[in-house]
N, C-alpha and C. Protein backbone atom coordinates (compact mmCIF):
# COMPACT_ATOMS: atom_id res chain seq x y z
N UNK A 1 9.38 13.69 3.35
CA UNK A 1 8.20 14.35 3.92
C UNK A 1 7.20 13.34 4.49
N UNK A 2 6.56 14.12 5.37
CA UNK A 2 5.30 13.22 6.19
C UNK A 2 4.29 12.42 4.86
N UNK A 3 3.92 13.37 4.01
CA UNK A 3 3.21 12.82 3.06
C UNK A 3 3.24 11.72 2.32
N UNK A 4 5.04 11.29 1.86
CA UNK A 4 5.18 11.01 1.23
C UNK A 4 5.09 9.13 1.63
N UNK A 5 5.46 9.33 2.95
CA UNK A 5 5.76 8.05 4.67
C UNK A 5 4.54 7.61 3.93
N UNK A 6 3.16 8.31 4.28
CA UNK A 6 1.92 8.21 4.29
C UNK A 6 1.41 7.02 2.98
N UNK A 7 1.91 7.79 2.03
CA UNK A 7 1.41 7.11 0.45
C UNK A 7 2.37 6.01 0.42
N UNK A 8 3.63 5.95 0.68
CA UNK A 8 4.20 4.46 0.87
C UNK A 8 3.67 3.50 1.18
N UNK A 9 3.02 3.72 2.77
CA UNK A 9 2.39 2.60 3.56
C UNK A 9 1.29 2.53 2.84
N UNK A 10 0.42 3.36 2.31
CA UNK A 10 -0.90 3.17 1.81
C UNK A 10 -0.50 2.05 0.52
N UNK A 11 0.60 2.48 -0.60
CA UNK A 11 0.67 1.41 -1.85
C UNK A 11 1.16 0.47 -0.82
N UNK A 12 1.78 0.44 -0.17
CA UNK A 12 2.18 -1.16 0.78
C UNK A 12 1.01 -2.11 0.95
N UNK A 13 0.17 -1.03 1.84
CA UNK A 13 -1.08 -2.25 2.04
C UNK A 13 -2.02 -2.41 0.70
N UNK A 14 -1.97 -1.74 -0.29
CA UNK A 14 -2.84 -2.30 -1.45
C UNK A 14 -2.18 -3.16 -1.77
N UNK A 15 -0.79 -3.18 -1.74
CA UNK A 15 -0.07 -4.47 -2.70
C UNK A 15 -0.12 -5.37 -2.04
N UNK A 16 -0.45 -5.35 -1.09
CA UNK A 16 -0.22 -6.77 0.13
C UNK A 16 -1.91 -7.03 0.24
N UNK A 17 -2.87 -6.42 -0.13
CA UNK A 17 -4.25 -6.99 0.03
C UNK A 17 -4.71 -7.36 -1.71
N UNK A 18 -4.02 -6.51 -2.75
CA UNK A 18 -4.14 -7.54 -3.86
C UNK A 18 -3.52 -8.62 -4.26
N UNK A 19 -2.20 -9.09 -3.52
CA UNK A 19 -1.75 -10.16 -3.86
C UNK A 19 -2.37 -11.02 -2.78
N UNK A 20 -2.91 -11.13 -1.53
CA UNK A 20 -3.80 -11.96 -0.97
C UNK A 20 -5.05 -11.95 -1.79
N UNK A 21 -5.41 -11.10 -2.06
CA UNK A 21 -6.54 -11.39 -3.08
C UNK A 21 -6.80 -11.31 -4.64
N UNK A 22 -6.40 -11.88 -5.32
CA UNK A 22 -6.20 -11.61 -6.60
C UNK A 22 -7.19 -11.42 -7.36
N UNK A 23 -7.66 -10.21 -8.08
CA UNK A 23 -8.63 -9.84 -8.67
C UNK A 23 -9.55 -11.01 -9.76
């Protein structure tokens, strides 16, 4: 589903902007 495309890419780019930035 469209939704699901959606929330993929979204955890994609959190995981790719917390491992550039590490809390």
């Amino acid at each position: 589903m469209e939704v699901n495309a959606s929330n993929q890419i979204l955890v994609l780019r959190v995981n790719q902007l917390q491992r550039k930035e590490p809390s």
